[in-house]
PDB file of N, CA and C in Angstrom:
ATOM      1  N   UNK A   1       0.850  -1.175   0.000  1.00  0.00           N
ATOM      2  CA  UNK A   1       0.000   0.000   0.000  1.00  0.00           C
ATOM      3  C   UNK A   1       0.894   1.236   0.000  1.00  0.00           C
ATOM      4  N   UNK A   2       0.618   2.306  -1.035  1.00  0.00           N
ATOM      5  CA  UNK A   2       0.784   3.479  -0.931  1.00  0.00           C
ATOM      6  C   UNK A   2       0.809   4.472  -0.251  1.00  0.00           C
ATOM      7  N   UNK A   3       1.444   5.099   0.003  1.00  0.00           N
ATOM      8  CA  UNK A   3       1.024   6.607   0.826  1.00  0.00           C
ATOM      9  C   UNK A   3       1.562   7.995   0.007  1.00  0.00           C
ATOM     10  N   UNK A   4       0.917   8.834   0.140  1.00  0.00           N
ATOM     11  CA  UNK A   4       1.879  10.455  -0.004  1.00  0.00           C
ATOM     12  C   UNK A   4       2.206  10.854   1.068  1.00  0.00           C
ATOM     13  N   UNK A   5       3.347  11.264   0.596  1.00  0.00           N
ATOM     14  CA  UNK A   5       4.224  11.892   2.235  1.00  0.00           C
ATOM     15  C   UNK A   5       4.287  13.486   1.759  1.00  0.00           C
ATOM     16  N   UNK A   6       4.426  13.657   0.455  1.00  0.00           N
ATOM     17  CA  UNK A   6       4.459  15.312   0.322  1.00  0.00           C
ATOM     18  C   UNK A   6       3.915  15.742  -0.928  1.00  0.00           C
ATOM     19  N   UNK A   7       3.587  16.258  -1.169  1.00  0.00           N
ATOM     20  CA  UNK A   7       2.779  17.094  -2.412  1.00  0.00           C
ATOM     21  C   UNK A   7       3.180  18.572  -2.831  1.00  0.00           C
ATOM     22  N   UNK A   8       3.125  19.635  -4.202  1.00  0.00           N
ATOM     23  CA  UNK A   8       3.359  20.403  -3.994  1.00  0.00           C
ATOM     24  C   UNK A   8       5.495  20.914  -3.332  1.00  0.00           C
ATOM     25  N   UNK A   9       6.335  20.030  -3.279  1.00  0.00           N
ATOM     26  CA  UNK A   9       7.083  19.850  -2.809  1.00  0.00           C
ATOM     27  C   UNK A   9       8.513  20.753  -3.749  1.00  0.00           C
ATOM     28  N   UNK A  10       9.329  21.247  -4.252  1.00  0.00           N
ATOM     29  CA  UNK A  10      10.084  21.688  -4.765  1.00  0.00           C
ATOM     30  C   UNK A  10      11.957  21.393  -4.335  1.00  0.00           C
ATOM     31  N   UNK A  11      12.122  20.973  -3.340  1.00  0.00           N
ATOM     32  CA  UNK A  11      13.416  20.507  -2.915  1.00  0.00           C
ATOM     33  C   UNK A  11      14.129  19.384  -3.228  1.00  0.00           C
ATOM     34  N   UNK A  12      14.730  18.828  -3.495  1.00  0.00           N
ATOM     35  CA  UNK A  12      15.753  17.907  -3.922  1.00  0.00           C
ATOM     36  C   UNK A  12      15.924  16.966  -2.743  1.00  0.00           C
ATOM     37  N   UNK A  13      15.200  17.245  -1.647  1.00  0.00           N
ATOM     38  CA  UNK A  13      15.397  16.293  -0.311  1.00  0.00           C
ATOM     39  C   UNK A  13      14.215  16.202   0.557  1.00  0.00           C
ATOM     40  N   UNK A  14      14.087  15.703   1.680  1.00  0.00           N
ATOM     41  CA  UNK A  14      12.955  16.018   2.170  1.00  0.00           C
ATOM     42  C   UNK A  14      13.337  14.667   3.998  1.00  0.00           C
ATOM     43  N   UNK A  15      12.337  15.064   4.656  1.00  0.00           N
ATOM     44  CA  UNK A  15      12.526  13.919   5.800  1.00  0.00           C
ATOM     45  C   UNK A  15      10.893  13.557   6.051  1.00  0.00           C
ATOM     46  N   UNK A  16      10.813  12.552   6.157  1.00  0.00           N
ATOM     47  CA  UNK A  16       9.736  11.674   6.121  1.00  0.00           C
ATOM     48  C   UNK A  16       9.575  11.437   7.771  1.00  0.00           C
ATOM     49  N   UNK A  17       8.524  12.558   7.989  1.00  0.00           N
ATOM     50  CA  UNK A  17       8.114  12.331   9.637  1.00  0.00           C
ATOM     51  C   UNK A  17       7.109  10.773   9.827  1.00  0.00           C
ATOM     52  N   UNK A  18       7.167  10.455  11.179  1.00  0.00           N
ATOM     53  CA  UNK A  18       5.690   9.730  11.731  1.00  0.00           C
ATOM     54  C   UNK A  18       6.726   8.074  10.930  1.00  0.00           C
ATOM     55  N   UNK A  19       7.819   7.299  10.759  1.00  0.00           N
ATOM     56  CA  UNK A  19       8.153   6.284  10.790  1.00  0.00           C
ATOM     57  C   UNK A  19       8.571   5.563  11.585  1.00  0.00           C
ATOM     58  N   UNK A  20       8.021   4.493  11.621  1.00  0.00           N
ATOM     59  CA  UNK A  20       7.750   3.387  12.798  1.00  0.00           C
ATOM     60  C   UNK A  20       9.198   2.229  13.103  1.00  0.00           C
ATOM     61  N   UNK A  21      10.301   3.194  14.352  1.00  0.00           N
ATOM     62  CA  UNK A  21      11.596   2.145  14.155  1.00  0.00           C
ATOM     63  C   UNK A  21      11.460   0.735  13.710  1.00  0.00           C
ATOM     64  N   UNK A  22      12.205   0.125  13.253  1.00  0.00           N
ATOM     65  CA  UNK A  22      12.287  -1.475  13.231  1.00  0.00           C
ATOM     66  C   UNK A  22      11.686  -2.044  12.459  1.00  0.00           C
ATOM     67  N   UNK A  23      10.589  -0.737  11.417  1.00  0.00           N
ATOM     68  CA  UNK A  23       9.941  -1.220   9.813  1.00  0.00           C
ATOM     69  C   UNK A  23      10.839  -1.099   9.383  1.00  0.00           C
ATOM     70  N   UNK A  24      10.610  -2.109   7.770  1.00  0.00           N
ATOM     71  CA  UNK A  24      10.722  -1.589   6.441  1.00  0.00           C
ATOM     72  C   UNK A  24      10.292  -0.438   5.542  1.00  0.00           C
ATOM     73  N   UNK A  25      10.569   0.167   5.025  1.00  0.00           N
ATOM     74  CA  UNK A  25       9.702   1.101   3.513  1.00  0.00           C
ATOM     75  C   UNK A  25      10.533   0.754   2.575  1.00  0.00           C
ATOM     76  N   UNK A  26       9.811   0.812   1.102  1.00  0.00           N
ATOM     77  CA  UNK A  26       9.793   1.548   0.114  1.00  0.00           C
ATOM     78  C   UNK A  26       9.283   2.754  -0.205  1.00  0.00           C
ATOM     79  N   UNK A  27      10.489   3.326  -1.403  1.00  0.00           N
ATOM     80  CA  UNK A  27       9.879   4.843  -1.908  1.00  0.00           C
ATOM     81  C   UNK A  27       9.876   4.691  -2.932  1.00  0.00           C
ATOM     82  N   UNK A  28       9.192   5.458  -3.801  1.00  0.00           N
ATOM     83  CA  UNK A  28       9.404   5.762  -5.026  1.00  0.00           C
ATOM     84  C   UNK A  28       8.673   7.299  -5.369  1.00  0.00           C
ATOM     85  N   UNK A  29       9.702   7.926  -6.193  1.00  0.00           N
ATOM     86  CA  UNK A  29       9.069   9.622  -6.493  1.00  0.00           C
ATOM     87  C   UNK A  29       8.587   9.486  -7.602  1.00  0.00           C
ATOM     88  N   UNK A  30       7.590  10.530  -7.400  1.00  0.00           N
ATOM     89  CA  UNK A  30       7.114  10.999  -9.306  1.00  0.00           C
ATOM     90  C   UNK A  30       7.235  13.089  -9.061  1.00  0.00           C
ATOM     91  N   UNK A  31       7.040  13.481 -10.481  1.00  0.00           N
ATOM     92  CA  UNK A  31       7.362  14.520 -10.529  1.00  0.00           C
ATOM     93  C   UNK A  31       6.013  14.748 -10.848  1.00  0.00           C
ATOM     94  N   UNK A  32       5.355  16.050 -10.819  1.00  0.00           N
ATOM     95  CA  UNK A  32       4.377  16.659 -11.505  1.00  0.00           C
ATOM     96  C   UNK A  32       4.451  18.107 -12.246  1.00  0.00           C
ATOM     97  N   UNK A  33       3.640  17.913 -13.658  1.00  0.00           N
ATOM     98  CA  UNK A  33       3.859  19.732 -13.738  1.00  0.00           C
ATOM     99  C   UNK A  33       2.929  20.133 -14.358  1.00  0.00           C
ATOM    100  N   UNK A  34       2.426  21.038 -15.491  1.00  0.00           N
ATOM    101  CA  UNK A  34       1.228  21.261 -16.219  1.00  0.00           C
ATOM    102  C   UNK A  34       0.251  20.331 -17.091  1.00  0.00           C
ATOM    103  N   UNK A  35       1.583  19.775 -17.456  1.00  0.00           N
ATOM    104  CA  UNK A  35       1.353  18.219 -18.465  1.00  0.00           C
ATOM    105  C   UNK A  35       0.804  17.024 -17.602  1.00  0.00           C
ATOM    106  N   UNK A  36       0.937  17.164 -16.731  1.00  0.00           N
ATOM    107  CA  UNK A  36       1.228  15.851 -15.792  1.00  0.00           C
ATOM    108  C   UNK A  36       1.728  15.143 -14.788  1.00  0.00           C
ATOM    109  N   UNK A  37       1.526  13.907 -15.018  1.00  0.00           N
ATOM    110  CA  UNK A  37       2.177  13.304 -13.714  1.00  0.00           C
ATOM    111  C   UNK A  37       4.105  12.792 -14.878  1.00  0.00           C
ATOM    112  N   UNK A  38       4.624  12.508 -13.852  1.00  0.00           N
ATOM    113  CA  UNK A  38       6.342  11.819 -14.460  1.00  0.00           C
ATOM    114  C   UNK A  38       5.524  10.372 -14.962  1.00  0.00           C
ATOM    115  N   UNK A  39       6.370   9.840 -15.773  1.00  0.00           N
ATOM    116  CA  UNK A  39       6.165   8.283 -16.125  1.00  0.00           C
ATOM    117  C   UNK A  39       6.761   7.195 -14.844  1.00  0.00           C
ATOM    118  N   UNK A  40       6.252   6.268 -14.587  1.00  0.00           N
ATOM    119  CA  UNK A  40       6.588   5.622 -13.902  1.00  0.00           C
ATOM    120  C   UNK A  40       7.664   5.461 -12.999  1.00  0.00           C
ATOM    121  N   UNK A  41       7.599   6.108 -11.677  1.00  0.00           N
ATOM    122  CA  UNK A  41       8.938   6.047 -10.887  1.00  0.00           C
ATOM    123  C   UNK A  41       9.651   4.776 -10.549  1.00  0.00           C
ATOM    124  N   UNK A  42      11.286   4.595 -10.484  1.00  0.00           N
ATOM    125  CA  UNK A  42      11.537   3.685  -9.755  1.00  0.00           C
ATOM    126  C   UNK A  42      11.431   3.306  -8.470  1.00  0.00           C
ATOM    127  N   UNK A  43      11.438   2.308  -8.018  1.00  0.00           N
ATOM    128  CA  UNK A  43      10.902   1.871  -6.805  1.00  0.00           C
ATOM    129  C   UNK A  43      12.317   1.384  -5.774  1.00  0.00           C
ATOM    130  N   UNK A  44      12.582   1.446  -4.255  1.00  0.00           N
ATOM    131  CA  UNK A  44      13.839   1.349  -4.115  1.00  0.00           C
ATOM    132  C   UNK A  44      13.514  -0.599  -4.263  1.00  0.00           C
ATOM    133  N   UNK A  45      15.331  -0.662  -4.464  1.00  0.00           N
ATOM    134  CA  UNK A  45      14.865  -2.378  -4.666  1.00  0.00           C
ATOM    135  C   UNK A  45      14.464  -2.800  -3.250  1.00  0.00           C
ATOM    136  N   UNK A  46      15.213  -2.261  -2.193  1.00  0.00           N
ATOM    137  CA  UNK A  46      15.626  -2.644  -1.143  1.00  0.00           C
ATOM    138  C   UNK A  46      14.956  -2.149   0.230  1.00  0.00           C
ATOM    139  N   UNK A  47      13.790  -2.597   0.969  1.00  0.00           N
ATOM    140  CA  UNK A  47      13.235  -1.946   1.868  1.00  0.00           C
ATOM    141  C   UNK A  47      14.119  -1.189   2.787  1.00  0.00           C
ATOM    142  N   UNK A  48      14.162   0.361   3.066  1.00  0.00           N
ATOM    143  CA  UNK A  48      14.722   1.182   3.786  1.00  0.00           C
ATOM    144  C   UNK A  48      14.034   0.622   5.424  1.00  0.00           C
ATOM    145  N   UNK A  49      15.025   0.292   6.353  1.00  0.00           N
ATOM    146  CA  UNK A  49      14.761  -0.036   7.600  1.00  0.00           C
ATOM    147  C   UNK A  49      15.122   1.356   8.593  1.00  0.00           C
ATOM    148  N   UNK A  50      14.312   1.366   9.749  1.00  0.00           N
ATOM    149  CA  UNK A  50      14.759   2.714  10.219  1.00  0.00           C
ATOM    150  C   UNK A  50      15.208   1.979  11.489  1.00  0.00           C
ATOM    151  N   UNK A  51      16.327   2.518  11.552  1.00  0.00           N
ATOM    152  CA  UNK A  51      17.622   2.184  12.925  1.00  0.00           C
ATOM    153  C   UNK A  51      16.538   2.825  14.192  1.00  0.00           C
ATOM    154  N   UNK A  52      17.183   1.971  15.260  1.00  0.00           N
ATOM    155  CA  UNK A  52      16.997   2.382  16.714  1.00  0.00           C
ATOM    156  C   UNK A  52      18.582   3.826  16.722  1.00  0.00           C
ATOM    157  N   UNK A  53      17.816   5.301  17.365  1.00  0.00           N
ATOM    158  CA  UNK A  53      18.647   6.286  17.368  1.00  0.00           C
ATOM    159  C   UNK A  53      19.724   5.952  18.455  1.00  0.00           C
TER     160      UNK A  53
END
């Protein structure tokens, strides 16, 4: 399942609040602009795990 984490967004980076230590994620970006949405983003291969700080 999907989520949006940001919309409207313009930066080259970003931090992804509200993740649950000791999951997995995947991301994948798309771009938007007058035309549209981007073509199909890549997806990471590799579930991002979030460390105990």
């Amino acid at each position: 399942e999907w989520f949006t984490v940001l919309e409207h967004y313009r930066r080259t980076h970003c931090v992804v609040p509200e993740l649950i230590i000791g999951n997995g994620y995947y991301f994948r970006v798309f771009s938007q602009n007058m035309v549209g949405f981007s073509d199909r983003a890549a997806t990471t291969k590799e579930p991002v795990f979030i460390p105990r700080p």
